[in-house]
Protein backbone atom coordinates (compact mmCIF):
# COMPACT_ATOMS: atom_id res chain seq x y z
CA UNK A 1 -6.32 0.55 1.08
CA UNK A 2 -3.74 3.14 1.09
CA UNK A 3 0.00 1.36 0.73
CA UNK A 4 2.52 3.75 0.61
CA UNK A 5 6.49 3.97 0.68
CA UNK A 6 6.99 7.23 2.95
CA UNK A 7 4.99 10.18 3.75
CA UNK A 8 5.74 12.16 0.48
CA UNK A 9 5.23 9.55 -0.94
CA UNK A 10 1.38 8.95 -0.50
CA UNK A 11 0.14 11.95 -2.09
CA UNK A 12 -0.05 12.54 -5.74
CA UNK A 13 2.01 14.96 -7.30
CA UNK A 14 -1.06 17.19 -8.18
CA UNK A 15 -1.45 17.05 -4.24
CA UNK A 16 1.69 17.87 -2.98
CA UNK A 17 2.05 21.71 -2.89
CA UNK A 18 -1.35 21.71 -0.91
CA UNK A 19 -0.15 19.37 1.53
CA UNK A 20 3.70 19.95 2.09
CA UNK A 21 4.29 23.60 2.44
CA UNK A 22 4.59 23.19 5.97
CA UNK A 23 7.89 21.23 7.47
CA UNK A 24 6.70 17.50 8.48
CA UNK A 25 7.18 16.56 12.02
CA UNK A 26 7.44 13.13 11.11
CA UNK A 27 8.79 11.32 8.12
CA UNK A 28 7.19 8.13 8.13
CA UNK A 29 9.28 5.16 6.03
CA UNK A 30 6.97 1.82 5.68
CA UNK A 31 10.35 1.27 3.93
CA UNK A 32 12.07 1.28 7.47
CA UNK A 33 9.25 -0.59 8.87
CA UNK A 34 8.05 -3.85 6.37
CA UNK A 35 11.74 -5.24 7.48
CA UNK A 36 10.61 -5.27 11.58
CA UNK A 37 7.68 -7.04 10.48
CA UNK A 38 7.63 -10.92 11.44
CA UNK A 39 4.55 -11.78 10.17
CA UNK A 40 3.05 -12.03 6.73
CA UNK A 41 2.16 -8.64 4.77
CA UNK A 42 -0.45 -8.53 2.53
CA UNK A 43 -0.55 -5.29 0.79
CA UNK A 44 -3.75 -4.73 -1.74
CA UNK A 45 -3.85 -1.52 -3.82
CA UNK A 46 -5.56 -0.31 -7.12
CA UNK A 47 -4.52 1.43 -10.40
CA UNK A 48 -6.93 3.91 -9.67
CA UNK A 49 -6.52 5.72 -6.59
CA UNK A 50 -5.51 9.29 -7.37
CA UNK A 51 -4.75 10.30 -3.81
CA UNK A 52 -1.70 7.67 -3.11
CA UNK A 53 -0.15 6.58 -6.78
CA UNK A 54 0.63 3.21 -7.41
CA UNK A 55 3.74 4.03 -7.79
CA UNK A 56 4.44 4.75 -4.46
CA UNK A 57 3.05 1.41 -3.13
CA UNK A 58 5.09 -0.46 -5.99
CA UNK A 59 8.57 1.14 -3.80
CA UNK A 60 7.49 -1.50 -1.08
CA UNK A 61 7.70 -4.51 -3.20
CA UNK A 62 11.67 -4.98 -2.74
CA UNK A 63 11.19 -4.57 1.24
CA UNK A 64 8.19 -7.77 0.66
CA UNK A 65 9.77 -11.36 2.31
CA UNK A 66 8.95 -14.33 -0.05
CA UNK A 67 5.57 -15.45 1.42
CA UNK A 68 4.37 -11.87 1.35
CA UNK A 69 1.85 -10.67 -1.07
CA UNK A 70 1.46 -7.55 -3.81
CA UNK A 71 -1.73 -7.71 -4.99
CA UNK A 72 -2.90 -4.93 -7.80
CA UNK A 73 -6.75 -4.55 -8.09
CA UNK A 74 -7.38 -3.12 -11.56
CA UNK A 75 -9.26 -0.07 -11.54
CA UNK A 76 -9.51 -0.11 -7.84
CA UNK A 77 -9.45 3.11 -6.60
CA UNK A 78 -8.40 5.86 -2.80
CA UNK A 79 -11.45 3.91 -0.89
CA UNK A 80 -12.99 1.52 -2.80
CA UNK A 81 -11.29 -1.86 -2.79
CA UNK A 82 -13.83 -3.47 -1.01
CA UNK A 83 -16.59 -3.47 -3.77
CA UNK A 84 -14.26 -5.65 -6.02
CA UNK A 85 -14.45 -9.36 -6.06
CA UNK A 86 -10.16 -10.08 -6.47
CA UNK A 87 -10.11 -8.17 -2.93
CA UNK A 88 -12.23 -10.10 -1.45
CA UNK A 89 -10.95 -13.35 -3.05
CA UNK A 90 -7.14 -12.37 -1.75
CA UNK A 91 -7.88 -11.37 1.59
CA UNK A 92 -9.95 -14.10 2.06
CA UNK A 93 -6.69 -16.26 1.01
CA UNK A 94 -4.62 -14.28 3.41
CA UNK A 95 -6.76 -15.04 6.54
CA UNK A 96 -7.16 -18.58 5.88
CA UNK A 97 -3.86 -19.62 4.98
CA UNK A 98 -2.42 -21.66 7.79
CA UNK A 99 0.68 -20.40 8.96
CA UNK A 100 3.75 -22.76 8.75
């Protein structure tokens, strides 16, 4: 429920002086990573979530291979995707697609 670019990346900016002061050990790129991937990605976010933006999420679009899906649950939310019909209705799509 939480897609995100890079580390910096997942936090709001309201966020981010509370959570970077400190040096990061790691700096995590899912933009690095979706490329290694060989099988299909199904990323499902909301407009809502004010710990990880949107916007952050929407920077792993490009990285996405054809069959992979974006989906956008409208006023979805950090941890609540689940209660939403559309989530349920695309991940159920996701697991029972047959593969090729």
């Amino acid at each position: 429920e939480t897609p995100f670019d890079s580390i910096r990346g997942a936090f709001q900016n309201a966020l981010r002086p509370w959570v970077f002061p400190l040096p990061l050990r790691y700096n995590l790129k899912n933009t690095h990573l979706i490329p290694l991937v060989k099988c299909k990605i199904v990323i499902i976010t909301g407009t809502r979530d004010l710990i990880t933006p949107l916007s952050s999420a929407q920077r792993l679009k490009p990285y996405l291979k054809a069959e992979d899906k974006f989906v956008i649950i409208p006023k979805g939310g950090h941890k609540n995707l689940r209660k939403f019909g559309l989530f349920h209705l695309k991940l159920g799509e996701a697991l029972n697609e047959q593969p090729d």
